[in-house]
Protein backbone atom coordinates (compact mmCIF):
# COMPACT_ATOMS: atom_id res chain seq x y z
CA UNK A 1 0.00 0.00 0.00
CA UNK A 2 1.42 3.18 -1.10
CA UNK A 3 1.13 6.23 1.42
CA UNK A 4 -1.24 8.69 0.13
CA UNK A 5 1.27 12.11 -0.14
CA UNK A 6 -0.47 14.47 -1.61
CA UNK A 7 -4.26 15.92 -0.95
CA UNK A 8 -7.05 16.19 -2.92
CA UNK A 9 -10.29 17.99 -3.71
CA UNK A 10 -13.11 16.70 -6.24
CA UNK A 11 -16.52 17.75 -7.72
CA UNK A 12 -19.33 15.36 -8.91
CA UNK A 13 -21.94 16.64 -11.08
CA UNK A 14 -25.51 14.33 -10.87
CA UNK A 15 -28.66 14.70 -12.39
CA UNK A 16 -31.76 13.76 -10.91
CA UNK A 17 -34.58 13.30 -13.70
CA UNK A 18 -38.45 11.99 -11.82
CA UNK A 19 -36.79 10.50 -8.47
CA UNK A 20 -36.14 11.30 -5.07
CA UNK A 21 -32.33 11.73 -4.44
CA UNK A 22 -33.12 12.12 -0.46
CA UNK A 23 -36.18 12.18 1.29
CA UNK A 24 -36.83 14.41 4.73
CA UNK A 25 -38.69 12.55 7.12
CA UNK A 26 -40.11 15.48 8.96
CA UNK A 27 -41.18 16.62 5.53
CA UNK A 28 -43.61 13.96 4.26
CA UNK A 29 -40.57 12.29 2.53
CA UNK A 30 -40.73 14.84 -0.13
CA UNK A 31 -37.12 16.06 -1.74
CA UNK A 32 -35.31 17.95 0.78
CA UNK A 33 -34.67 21.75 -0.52
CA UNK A 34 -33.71 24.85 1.17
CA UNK A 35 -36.00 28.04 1.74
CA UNK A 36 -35.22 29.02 -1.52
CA UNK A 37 -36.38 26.09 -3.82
CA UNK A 38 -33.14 24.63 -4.35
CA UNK A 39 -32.34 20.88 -3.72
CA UNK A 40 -30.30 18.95 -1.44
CA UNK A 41 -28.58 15.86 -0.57
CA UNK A 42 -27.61 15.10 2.97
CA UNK A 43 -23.49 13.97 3.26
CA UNK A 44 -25.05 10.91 5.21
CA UNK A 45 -26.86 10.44 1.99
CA UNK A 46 -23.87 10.71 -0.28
CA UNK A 47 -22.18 8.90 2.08
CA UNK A 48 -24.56 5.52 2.08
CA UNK A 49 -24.17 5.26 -1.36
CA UNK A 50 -20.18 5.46 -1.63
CA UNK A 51 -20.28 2.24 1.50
CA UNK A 52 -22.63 0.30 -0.92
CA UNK A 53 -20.12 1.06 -3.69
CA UNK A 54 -17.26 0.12 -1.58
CA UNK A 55 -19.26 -3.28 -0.76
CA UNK A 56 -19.85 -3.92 -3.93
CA UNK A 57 -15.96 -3.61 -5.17
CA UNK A 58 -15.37 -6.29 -2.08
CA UNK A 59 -14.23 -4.05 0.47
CA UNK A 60 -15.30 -4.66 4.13
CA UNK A 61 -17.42 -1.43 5.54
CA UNK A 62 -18.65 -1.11 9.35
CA UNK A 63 -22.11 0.77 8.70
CA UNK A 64 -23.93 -1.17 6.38
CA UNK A 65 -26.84 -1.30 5.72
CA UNK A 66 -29.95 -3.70 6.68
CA UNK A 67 -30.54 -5.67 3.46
CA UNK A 68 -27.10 -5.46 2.58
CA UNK A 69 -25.23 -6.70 5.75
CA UNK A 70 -23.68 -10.07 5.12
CA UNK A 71 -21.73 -10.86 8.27
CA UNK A 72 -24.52 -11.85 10.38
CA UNK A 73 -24.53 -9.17 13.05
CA UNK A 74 -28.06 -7.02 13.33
CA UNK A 75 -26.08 -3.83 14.91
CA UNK A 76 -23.26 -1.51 15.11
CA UNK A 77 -22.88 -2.33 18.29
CA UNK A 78 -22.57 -5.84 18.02
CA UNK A 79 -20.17 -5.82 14.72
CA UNK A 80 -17.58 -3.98 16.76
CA UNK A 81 -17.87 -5.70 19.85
CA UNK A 82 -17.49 -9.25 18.21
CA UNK A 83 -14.65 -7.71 15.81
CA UNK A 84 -12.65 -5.77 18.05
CA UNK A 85 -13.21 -7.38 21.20
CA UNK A 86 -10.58 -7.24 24.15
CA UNK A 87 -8.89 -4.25 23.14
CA UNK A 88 -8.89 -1.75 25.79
CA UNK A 89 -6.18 0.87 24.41
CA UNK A 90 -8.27 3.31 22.43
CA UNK A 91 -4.84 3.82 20.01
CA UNK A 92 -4.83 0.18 19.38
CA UNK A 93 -8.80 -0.24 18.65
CA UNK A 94 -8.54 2.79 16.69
CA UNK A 95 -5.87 1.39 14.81
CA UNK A 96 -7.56 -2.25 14.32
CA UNK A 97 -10.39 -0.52 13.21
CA UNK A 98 -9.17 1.44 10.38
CA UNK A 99 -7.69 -2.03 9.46
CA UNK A 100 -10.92 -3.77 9.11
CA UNK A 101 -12.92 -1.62 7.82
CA UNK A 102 -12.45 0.78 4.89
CA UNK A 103 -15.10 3.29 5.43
CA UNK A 104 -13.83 3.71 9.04
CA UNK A 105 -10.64 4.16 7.22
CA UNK A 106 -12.28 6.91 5.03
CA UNK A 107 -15.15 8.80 7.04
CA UNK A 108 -14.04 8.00 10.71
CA UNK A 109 -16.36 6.73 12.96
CA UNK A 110 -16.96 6.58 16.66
CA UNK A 111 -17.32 4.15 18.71
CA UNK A 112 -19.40 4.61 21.85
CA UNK A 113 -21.80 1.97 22.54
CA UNK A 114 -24.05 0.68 25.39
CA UNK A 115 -23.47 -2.83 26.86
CA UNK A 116 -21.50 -5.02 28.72
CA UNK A 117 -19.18 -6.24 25.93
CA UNK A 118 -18.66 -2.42 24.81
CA UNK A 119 -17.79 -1.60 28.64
CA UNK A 120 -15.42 0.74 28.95
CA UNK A 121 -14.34 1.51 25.63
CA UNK A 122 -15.51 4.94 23.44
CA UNK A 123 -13.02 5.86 20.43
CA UNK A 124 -13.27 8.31 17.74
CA UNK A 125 -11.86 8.41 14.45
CA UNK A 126 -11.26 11.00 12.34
CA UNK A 127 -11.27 10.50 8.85
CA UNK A 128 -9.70 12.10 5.39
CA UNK A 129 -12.42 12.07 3.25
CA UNK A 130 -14.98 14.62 3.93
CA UNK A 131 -18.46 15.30 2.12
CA UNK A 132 -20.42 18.39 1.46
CA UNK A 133 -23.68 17.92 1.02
CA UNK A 134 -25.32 18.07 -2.34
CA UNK A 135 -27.03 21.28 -3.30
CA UNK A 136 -28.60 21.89 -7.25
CA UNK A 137 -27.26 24.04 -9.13
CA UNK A 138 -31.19 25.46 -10.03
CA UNK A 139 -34.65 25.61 -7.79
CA UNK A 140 -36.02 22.43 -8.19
CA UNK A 141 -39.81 21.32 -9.04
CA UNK A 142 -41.25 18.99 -6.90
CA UNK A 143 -44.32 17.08 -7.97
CA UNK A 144 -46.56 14.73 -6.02
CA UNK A 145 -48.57 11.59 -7.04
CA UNK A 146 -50.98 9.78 -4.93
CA UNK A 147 -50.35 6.31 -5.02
CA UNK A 148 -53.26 3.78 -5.27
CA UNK A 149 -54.40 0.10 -4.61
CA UNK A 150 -56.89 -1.91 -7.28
CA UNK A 151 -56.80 -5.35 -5.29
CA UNK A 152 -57.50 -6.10 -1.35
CA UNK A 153 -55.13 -6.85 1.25
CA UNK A 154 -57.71 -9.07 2.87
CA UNK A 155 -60.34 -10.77 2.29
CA UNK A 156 -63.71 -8.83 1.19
CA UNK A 157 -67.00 -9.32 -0.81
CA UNK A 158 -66.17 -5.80 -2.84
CA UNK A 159 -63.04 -5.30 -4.74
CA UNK A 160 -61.49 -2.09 -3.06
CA UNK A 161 -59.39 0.55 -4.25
CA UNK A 162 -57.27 2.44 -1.69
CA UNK A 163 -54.79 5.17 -1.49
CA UNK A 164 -51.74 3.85 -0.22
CA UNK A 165 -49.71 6.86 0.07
CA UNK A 166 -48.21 9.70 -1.93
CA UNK A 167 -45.01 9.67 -4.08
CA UNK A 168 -42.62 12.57 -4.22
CA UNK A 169 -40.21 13.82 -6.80
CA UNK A 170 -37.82 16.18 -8.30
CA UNK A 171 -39.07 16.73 -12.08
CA UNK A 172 -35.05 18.00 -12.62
CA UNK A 173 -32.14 18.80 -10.82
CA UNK A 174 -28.44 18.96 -11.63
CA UNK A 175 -26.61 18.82 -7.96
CA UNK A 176 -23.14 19.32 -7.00
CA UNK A 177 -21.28 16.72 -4.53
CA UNK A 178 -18.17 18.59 -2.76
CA UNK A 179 -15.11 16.63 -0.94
CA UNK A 180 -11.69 16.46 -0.56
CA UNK A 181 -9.14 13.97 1.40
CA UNK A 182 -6.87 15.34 3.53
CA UNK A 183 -3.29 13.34 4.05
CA UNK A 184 -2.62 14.37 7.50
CA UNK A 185 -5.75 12.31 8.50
CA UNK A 186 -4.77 9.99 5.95
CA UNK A 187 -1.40 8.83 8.02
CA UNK A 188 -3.54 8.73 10.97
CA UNK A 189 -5.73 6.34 9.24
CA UNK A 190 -3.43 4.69 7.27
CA UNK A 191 -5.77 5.32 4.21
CA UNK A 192 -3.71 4.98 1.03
CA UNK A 193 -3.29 5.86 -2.84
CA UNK A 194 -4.82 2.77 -3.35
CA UNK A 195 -7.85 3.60 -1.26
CA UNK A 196 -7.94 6.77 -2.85
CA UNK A 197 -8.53 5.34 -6.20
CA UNK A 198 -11.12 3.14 -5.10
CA UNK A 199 -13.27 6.29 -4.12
CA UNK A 200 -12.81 7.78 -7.26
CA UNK A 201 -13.96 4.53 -8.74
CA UNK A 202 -17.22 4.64 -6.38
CA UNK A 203 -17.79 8.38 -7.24
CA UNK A 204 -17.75 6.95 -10.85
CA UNK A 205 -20.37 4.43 -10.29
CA UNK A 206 -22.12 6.37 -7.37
CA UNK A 207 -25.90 4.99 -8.98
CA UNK A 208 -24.98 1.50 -9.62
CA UNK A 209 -27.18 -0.88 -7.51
CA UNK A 210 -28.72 1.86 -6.33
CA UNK A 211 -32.40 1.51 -8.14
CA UNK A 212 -35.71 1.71 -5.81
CA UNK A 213 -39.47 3.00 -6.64
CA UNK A 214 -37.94 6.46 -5.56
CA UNK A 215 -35.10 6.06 -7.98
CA UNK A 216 -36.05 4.06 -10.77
CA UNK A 217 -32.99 2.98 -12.63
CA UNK A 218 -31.33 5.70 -14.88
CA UNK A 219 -33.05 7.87 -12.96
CA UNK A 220 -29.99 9.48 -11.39
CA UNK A 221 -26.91 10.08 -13.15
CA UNK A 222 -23.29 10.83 -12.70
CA UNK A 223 -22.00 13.62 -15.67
CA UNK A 224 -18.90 14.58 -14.90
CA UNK A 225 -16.11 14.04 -11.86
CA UNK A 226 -13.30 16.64 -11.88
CA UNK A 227 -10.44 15.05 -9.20
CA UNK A 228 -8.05 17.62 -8.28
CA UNK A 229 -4.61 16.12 -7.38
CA UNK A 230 -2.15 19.17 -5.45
CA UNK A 231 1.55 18.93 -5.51
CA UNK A 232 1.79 18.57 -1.50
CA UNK A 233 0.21 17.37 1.23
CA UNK A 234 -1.02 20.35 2.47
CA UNK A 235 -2.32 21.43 -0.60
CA UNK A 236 -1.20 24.43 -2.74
CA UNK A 237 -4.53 25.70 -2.89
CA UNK A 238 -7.58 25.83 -0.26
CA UNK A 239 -10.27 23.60 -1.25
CA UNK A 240 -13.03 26.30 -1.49
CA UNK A 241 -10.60 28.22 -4.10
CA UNK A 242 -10.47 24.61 -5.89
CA UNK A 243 -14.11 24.03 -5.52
CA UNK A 244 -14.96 27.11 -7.10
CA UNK A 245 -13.04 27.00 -10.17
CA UNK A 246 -15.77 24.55 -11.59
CA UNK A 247 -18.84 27.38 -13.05
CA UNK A 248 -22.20 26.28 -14.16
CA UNK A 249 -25.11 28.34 -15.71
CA UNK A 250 -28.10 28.00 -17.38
CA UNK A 251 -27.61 28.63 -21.25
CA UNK A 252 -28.70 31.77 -22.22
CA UNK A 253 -32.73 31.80 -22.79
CA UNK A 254 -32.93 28.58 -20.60
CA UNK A 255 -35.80 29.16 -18.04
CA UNK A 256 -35.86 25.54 -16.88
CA UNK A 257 -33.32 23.25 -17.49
CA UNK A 258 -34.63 19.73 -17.98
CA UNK A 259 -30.93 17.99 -18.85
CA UNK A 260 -27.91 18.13 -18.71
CA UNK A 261 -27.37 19.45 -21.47
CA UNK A 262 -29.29 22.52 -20.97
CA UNK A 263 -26.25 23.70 -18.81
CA UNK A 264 -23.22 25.51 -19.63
CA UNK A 265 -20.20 23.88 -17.79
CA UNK A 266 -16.71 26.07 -17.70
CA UNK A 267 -13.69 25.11 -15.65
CA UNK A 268 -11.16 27.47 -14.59
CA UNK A 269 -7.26 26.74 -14.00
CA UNK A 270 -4.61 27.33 -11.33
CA UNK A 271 -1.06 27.27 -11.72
CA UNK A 272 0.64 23.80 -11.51
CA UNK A 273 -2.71 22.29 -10.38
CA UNK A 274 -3.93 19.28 -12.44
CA UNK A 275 -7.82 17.99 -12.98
CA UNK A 276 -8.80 14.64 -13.99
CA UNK A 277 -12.11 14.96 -15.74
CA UNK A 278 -14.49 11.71 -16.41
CA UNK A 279 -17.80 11.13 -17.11
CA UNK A 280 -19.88 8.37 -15.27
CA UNK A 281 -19.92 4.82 -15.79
């Protein structure tokens, strides 16, 4: 494993066309968007999806989800006390930790749980990757459709048609993902080159397996990732000045973008900085 030396900041561009990127639960689950009409993603959000990526390129992650856990355990609680049981020094669980798992490797996590087998141990770890969260690049139009039954749930004399529920969803959006990885957390960590690449590859692929009646497949996209590499581990840039070299507008007489391609998309430069630019998978 090659040490990662040098830090980086990246942009994902993905379009959201009839789906529901991220739900609010105090909302109705409707799309969440600010006061001003504009959607968002939670990092939590963004987050879920890279762990199912990493799972699905055969890498070992500590918050999994419920359908997708495959090591038996039904909590968080019990996957770390079975794992990393015994260890008392918070350095060393830290450190077996970041070993086992790659998102803890990436994100951080801590560890503070009830219970006798979790006794006396809470550890926090800090990770190098870090996630904005998601915000379009345009005020968003949400539309609603009331979802119906035609056959019964139990037995009846009369055929009955219920409502069900209601379905919510962004007609549009094109959002913008924010992150960078930071190498003094990195040697902390002991999160690699190698690892790096394999978060590029999820950012890639960010909608693969993803498909549900909120998200029909093809539903959401990835258009473009631009992966900043600096020169030094500190960075010769900050990653705000990095983030904002990346400009996209509306083409001129555009009201309401409905694509991607409705959207002009201009990158600025900075000296002795290189971008990678790809499209999704």
């Amino acid at each position: 494993m090659t040490t990662l030396k040098n830090k980086i900041d990246f942009v994902l561009l993905v379009s959201v066309t009839n789906a529901n990127p991220n739900g609010d639960p105090l909302n109705g689950n409707r799309p969440r968007t600010d006061y001003s009409g504009f959607g968002e993603m939670s990092d939590v959000c963004v987050k879920r999806k890279i762990r199912n990526r990493m799972q699905d390129l055969g890498k070992n992650v500590f918050v999994k989800s419920d359908e997708r856990s495959d090591d038996g355990f039904k909590s968080l609680s019990e996957r770390a006390s079975n794992t990393l049981k015994g260890i008392k020094n918070q350095d060393e669980y830290a450190k077996k930790a970041c070993e086992t798992w790659f998102d803890v490797r990436s994100f951080g996590q801590v560890f503070a749980f009830k219970g006798k087998e979790n006794e006396g141990v809470s550890v926090g770890v800090r990770g190098p990757v870090s996630i904005h969260q998601a915000v379009s690049y345009s005020p968003v139009d949400i539309n609603s459709m009331q979802i119906t039954k035609s056959v019964n749930s139990e037995p009846a004399d009369k055929k009955s048609s219920d409502t069900m529920g209601t379905k919510h969803f962004v007609t549009f959006g094109l959002y913008k993902i924010k992150g960078s990885i930071n190498v003094q957390l990195a040697e902390k960590t002991n999160f690699s080159e190698e690892d790096s690449e394999v978060i590029k590859s999820c950012l890639k692929s960010l909608f693969q397996n993803d498909a549900s009646s909120a998200r029909p497949e093809g539903s959401m996209e990835v258009c473009k990732l631009y992966w900043w590499k600096h020169n030094c581990k500190d960075g010769q840039y900050s990653s705000a000045k990095v983030h904002r070299l990346l400009n996209v507008e509306a083409k001129e007489g555009v009201e309401y973008p409905t694509k991607f391609e409705d959207y002009v998309v201009s990158l600025e430069n900075l000296p002795n900085l290189t971008v990678e630019i790809f499209d999704g998978i």
